[in-house]
N, C-alpha and C. Protein backbone atom coordinates (compact mmCIF):
# COMPACT_ATOMS: atom_id res chain seq x y z
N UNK A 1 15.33 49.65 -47.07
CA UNK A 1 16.33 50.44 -46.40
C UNK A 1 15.65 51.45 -45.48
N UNK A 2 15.92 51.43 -44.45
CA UNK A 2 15.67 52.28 -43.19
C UNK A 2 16.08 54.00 -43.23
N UNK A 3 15.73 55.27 -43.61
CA UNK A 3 16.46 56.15 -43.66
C UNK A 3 17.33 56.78 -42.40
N UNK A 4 18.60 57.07 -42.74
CA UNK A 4 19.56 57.22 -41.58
C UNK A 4 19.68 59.26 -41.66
N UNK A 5 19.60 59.25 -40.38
CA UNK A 5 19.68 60.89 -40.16
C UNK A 5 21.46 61.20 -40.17
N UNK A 6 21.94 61.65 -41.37
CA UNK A 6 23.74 61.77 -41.51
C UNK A 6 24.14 63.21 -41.53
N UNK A 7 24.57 63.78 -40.64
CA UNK A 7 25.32 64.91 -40.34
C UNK A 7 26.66 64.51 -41.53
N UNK A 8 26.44 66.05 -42.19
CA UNK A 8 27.65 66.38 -43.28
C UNK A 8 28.72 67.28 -42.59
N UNK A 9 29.74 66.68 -42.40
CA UNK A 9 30.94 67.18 -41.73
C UNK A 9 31.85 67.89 -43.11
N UNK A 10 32.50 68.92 -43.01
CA UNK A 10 33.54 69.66 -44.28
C UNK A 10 33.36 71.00 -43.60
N UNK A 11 34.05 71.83 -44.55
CA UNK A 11 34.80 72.91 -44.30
C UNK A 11 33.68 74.08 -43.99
N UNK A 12 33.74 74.55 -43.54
CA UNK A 12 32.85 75.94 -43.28
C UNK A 12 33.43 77.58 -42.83
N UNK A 13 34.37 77.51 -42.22
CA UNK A 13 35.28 78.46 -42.04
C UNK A 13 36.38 78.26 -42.92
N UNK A 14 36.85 77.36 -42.31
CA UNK A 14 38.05 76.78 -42.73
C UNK A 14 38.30 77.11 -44.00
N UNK A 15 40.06 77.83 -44.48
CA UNK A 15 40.37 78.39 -45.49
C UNK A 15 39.66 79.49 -46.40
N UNK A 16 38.82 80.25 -45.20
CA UNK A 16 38.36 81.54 -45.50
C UNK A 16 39.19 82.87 -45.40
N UNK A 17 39.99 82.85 -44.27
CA UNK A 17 40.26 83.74 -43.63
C UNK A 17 38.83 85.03 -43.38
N UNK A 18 38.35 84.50 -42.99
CA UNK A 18 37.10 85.09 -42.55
C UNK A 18 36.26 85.93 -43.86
N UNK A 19 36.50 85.21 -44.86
CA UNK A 19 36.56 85.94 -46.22
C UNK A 19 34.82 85.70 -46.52
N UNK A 20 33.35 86.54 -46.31
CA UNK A 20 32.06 86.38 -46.35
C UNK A 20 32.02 85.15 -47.39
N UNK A 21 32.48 85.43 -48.53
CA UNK A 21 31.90 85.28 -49.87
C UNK A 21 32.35 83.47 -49.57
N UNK A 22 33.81 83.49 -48.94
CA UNK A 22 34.51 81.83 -49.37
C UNK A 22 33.25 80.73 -48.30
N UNK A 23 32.83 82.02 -46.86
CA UNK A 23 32.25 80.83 -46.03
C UNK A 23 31.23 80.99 -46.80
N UNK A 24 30.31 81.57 -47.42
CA UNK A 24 29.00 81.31 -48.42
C UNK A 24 29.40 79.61 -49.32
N UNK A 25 30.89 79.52 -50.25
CA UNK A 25 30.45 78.59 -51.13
C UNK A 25 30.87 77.43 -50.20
N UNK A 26 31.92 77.50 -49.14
CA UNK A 26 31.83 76.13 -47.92
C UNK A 26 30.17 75.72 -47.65
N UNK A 27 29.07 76.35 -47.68
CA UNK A 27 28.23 76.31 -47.07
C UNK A 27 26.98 75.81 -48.11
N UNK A 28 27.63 76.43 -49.30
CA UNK A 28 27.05 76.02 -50.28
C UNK A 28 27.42 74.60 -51.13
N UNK A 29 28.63 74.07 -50.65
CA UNK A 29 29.33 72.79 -51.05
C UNK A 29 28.68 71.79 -50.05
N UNK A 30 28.89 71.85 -48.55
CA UNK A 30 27.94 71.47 -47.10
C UNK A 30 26.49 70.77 -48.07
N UNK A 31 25.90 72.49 -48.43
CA UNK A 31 24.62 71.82 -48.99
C UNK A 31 24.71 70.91 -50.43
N UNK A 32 24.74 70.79 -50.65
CA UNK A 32 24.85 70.42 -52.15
C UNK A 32 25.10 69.03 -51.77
N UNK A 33 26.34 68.93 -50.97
CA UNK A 33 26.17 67.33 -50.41
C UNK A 33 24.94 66.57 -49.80
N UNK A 34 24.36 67.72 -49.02
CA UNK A 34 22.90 67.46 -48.02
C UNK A 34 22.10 66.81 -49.12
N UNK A 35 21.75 67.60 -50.53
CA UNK A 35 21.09 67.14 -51.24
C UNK A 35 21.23 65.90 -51.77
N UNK A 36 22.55 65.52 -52.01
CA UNK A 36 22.88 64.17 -52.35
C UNK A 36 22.63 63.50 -51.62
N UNK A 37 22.95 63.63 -50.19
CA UNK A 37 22.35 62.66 -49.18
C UNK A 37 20.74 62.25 -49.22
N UNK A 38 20.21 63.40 -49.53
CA UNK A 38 19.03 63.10 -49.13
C UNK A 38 18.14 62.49 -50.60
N UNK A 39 19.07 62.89 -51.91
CA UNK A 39 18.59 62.11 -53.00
C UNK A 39 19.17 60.36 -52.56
N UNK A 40 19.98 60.14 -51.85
CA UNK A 40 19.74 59.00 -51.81
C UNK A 40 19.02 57.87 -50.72
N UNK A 41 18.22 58.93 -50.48
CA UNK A 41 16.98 58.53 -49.42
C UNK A 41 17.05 58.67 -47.77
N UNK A 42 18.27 59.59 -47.54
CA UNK A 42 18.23 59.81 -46.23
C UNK A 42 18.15 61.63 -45.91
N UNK A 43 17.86 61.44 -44.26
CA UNK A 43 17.74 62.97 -44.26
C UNK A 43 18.73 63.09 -43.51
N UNK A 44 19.76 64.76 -44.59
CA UNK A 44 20.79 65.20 -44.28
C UNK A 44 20.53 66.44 -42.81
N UNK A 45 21.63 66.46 -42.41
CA UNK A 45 21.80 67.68 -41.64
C UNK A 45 23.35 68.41 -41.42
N UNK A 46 23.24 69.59 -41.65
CA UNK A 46 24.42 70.16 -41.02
C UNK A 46 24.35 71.39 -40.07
N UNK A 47 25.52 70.69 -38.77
CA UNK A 47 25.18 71.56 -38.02
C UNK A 47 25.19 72.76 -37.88
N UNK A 48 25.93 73.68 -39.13
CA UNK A 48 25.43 75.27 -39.02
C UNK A 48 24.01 75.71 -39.51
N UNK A 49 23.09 74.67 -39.83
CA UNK A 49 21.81 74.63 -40.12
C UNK A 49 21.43 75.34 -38.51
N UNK A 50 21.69 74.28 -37.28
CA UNK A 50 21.70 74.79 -36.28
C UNK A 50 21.38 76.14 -35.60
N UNK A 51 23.39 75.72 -35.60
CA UNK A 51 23.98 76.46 -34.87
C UNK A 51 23.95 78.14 -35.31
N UNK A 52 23.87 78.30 -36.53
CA UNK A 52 23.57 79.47 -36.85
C UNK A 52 22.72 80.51 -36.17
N UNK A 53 21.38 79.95 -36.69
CA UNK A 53 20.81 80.99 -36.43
C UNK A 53 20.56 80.86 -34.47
N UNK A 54 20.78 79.89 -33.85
CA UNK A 54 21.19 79.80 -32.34
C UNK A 54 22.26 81.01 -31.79
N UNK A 55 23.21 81.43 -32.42
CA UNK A 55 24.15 82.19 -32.42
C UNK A 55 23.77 83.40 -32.55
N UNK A 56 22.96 83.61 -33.21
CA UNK A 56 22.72 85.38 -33.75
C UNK A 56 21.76 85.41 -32.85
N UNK A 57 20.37 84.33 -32.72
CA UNK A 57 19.83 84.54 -31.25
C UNK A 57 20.61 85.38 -30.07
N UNK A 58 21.70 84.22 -29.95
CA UNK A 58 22.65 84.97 -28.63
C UNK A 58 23.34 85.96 -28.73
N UNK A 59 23.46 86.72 -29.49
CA UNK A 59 24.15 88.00 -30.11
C UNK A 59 25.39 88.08 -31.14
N UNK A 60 25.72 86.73 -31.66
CA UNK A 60 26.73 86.89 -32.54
C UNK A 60 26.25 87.72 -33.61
N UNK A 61 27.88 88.44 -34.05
CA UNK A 61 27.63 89.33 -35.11
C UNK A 61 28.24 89.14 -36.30
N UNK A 62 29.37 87.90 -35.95
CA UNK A 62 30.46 87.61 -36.86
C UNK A 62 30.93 86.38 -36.80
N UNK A 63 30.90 85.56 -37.77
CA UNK A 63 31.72 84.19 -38.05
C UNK A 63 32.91 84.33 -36.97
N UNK A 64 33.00 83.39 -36.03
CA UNK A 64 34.46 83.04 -35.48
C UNK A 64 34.13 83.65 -34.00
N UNK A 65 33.35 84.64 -33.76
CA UNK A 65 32.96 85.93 -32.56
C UNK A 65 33.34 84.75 -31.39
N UNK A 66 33.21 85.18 -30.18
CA UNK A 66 33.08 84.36 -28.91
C UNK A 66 31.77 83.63 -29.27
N UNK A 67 30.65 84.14 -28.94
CA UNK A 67 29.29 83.69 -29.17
C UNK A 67 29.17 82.65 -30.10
N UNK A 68 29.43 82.83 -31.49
CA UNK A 68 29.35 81.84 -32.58
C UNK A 68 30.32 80.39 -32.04
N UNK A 69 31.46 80.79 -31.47
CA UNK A 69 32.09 79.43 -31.27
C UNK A 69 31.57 78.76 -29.89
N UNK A 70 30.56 79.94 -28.59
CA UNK A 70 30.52 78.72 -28.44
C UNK A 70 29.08 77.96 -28.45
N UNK A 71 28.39 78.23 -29.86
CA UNK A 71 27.49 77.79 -30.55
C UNK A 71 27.99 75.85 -31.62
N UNK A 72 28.92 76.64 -32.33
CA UNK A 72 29.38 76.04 -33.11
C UNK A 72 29.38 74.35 -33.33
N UNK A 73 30.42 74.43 -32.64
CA UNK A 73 30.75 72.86 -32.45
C UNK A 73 30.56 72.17 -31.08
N UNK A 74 29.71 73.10 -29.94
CA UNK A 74 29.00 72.44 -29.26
C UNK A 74 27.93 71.41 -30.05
N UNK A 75 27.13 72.41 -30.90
CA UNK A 75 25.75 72.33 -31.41
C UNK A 75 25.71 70.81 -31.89
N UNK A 76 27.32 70.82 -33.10
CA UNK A 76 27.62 70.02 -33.72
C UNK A 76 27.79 68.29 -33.11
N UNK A 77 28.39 68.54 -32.10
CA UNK A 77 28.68 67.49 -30.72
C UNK A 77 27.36 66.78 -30.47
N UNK A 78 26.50 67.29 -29.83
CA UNK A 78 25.34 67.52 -29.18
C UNK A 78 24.34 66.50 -30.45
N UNK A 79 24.35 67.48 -31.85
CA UNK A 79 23.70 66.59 -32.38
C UNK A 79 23.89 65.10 -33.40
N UNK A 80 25.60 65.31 -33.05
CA UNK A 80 26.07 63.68 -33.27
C UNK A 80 25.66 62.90 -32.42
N UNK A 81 24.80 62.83 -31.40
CA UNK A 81 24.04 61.97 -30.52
C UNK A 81 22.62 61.46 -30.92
N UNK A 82 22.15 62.07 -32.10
CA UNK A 82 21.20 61.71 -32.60
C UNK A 82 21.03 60.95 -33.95
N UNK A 83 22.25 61.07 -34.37
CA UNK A 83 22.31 60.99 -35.72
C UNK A 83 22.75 59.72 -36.09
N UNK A 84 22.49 58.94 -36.79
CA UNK A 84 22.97 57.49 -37.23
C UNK A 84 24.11 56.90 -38.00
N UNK A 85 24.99 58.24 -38.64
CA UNK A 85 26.48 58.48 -39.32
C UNK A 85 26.65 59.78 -39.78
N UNK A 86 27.92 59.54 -40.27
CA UNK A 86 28.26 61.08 -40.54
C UNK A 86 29.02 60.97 -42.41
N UNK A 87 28.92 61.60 -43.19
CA UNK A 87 29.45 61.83 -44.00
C UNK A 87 30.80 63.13 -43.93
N UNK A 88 32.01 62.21 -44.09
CA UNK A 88 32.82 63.70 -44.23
C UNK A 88 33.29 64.31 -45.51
N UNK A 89 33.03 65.15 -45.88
CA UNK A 89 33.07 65.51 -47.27
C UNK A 89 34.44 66.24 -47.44
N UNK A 90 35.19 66.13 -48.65
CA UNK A 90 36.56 66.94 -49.08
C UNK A 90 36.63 68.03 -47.87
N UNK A 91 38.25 68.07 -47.91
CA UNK A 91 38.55 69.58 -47.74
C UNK A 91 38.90 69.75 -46.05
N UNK A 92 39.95 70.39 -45.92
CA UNK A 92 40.94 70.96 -44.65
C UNK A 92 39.62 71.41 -43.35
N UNK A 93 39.33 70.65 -42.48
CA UNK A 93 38.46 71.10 -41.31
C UNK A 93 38.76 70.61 -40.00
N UNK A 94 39.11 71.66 -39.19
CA UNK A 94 39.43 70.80 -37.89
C UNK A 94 38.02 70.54 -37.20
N UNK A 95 37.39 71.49 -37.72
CA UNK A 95 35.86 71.21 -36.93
C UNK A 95 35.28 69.57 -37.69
N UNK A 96 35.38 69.48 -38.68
CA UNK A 96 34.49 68.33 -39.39
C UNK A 96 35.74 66.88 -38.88
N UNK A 97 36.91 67.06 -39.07
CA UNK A 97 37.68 66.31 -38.23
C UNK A 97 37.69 65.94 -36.65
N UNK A 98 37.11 66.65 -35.81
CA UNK A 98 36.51 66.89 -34.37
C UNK A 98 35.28 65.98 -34.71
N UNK A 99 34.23 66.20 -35.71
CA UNK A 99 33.50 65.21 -35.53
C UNK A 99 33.56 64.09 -35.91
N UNK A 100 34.17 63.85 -36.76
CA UNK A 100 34.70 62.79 -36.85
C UNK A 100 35.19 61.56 -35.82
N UNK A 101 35.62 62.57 -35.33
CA UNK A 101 36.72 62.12 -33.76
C UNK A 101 35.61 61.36 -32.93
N UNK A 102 34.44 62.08 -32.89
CA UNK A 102 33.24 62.48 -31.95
C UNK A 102 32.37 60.73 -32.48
N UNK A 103 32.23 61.16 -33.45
CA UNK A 103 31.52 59.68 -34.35
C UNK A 103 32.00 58.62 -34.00
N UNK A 104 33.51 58.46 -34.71
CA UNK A 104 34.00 56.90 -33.86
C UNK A 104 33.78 56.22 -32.64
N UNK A 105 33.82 57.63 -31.81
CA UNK A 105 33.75 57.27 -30.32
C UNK A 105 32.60 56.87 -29.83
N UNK A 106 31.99 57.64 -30.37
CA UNK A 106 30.01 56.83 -30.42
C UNK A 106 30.23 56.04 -31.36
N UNK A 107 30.55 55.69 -31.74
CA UNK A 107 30.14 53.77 -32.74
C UNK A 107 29.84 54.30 -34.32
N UNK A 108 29.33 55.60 -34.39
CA UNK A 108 28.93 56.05 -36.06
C UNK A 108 29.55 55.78 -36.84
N UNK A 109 29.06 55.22 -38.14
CA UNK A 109 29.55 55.05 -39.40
C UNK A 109 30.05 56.02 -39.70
N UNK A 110 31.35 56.27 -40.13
CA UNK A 110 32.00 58.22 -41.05
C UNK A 110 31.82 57.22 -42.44
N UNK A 111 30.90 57.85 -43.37
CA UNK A 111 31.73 57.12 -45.22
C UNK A 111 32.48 58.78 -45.50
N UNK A 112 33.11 58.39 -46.22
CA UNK A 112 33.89 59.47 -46.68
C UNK A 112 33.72 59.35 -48.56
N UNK A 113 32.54 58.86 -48.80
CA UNK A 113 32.17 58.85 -50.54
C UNK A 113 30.91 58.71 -50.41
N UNK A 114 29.79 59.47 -51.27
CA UNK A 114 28.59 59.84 -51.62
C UNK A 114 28.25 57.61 -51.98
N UNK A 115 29.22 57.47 -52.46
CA UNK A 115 28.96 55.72 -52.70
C UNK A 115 28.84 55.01 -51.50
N UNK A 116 29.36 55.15 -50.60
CA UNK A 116 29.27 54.44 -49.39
C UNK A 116 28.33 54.14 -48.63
N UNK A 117 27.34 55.45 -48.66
CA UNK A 117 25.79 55.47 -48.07
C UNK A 117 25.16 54.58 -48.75
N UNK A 118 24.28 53.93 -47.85
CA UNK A 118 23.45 52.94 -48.27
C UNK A 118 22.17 53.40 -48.92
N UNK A 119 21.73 52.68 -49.79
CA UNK A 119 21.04 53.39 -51.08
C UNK A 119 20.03 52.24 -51.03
């Protein structure tokens, strides 16, 4: 098996209400998947791995700011061009749904189960 570079699409803002602590465990769920991905022999990425710290470069100060968004899901866009599928993981995201959108249209595999990746 060939390892595939899979962007983890799920929630990151989404159903925070800008709440620090909720985007910490989105981010911490994000990862946790990464790890699974990558326990099953591929290397994960998500794009607030990115886009983050790209953002505070440019002066963001706050989740959602002008700056951060338009970091965000550019970043995310940009590096679905590299990537060989996408995993979308649980949970309400218009951003991880956008890539989604983004994937099909480039040809990418979306699995939507930790089983689906090829192992």
């Amino acid at each position: 098996m060939t390892p595939q570079l899979i962007l983890i699409a799920g929630p990151y803002r989404s159903g925070t209400d800008g709440d620090p602590d909720k985007i910490a465990r989105n981010l911490q769920a994000l990862e946790r998947a990464a790890l699974s991905v990558y326990q099953r022999g591929h290397v994960p990425v998500i794009g607030e791995w990115l886009a983050l710290p790209l953002a505070r470069e440019a002066g963001s100060t706050t989740p959602g700011d002008a700056i951060s968004e338009a970091f965000l899901y550019p970043v995310a866009h940009r590096l679905l061009r590299c990537c060989d599928a996408v995993w979308r993981i649980a949970g309400a995201s218009k951003g991880a749904d956008e890539d989604v959108r983004v994937a099909t249209e480039l040809g990418l595999p979306v699995y939507r189960a930790l089983e689906e990746l090829p192992a």
